[in-house]
C-alpha atoms as a PDB file:
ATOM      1  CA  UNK A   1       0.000   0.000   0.000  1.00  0.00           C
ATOM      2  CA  UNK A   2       1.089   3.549  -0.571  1.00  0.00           C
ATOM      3  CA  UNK A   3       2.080   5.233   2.536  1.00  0.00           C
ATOM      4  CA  UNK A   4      -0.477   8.534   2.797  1.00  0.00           C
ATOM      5  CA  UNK A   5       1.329  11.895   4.283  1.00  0.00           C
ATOM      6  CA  UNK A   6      -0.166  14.454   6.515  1.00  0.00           C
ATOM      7  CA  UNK A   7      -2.122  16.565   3.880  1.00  0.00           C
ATOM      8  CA  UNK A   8      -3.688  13.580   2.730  1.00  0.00           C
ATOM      9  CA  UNK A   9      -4.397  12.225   5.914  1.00  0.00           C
ATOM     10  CA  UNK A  10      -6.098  15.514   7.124  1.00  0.00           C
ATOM     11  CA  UNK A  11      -8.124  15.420   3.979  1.00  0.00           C
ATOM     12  CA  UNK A  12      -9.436  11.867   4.148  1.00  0.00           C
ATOM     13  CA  UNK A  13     -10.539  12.935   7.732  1.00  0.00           C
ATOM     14  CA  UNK A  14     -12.362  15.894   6.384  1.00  0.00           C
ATOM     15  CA  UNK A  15     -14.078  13.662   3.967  1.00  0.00           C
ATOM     16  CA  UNK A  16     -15.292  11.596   6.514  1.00  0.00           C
ATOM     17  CA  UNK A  17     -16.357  14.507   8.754  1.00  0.00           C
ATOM     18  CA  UNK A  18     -18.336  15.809   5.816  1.00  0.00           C
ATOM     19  CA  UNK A  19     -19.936  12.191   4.702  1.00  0.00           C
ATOM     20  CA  UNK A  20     -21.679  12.294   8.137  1.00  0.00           C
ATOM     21  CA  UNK A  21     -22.510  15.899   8.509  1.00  0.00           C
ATOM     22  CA  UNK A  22     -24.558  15.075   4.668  1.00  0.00           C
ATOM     23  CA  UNK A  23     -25.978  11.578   5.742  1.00  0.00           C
ATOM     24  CA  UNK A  24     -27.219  13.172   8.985  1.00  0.00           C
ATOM     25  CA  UNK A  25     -28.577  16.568   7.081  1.00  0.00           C
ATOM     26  CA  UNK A  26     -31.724  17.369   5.345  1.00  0.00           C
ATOM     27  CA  UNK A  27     -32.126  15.690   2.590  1.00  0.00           C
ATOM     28  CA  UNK A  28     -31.223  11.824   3.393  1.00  0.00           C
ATOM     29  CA  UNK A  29     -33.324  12.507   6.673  1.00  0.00           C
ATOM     30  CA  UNK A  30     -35.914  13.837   4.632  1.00  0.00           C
ATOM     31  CA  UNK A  31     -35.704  10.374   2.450  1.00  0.00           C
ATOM     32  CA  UNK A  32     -36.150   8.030   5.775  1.00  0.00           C
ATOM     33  CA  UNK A  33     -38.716  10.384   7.449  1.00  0.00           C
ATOM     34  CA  UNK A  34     -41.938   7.831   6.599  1.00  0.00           C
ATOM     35  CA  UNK A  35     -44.741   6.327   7.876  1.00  0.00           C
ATOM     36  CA  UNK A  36     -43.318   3.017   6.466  1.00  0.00           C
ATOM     37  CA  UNK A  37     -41.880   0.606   8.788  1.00  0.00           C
ATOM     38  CA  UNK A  38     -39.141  -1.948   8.325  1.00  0.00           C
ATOM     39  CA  UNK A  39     -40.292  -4.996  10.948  1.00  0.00           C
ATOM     40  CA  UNK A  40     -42.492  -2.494  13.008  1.00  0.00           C
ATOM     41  CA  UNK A  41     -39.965  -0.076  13.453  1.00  0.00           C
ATOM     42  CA  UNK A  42     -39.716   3.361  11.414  1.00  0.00           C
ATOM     43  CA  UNK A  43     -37.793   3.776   8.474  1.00  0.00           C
ATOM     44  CA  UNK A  44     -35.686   6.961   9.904  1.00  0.00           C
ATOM     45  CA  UNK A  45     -35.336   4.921  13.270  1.00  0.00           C
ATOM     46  CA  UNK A  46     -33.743   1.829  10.848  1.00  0.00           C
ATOM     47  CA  UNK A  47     -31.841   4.728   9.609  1.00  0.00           C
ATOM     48  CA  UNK A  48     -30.415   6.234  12.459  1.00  0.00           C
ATOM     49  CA  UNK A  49     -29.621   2.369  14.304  1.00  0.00           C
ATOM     50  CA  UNK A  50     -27.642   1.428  11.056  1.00  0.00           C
ATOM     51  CA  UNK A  51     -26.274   4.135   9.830  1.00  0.00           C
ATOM     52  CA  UNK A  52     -24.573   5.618  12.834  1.00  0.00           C
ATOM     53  CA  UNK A  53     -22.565   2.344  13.600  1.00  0.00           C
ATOM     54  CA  UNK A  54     -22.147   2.476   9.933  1.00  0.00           C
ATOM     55  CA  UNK A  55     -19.833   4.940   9.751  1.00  0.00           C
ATOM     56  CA  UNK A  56     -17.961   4.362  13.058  1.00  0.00           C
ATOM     57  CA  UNK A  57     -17.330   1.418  11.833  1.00  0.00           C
ATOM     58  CA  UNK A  58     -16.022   3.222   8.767  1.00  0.00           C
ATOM     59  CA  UNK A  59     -13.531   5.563  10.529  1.00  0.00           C
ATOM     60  CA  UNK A  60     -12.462   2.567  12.955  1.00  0.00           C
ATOM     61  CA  UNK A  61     -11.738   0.608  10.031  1.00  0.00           C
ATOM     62  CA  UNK A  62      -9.465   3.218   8.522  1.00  0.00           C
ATOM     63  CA  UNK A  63      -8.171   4.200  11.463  1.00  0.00           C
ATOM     64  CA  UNK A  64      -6.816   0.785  12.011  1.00  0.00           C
ATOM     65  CA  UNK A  65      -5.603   0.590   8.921  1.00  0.00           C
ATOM     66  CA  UNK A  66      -3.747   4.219   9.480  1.00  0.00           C
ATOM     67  CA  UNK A  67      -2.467   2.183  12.408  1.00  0.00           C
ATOM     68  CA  UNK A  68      -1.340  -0.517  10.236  1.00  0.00           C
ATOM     69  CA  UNK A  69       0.999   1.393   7.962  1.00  0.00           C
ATOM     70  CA  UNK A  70       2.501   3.820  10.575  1.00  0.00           C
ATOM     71  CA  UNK A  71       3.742   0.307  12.274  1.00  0.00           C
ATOM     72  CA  UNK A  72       5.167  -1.177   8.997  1.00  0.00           C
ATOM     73  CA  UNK A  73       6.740   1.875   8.487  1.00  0.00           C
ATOM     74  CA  UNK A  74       9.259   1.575  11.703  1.00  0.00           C
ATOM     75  CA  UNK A  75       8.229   4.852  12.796  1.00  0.00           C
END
């Protein structure tokens, strides 16, 4: 894998900032915001319960892979 430097790093942490700020904003919410339910529960409930471990499973992920290359690297 190619090693990522700061700038790069910073930036693929402001992506992922921004990613959540837009899934939790207006218009998705507006999508999920139903009367339908999804095995009795509401839609924007379903949502919220798998889309907010979702993406911390995102960041952990990469995160761990950050981890990952910073200990290859014998820094």
């Amino acid at each position: 894998m190619t090693e990522l430097n700061s700038a790069q790093k910073r930036q693929l942490w402001l992506a992922f900032f921004l990613l959540g700020l837009i899934l939790l904003n207006f218009p998705f919410l507006q999508i999920f915001n139903r009367i339908d339910t999804l095995f009795g529960i509401p839609l924007l409930v379903v949502y919220f319960l798998l889309g907010w471990p979702a993406s911390i499973a995102v960041i952990y992920l990469f995160s761990k892979r950050l981890d990952a290359s910073v200990g290859s690297s014998g820094r």
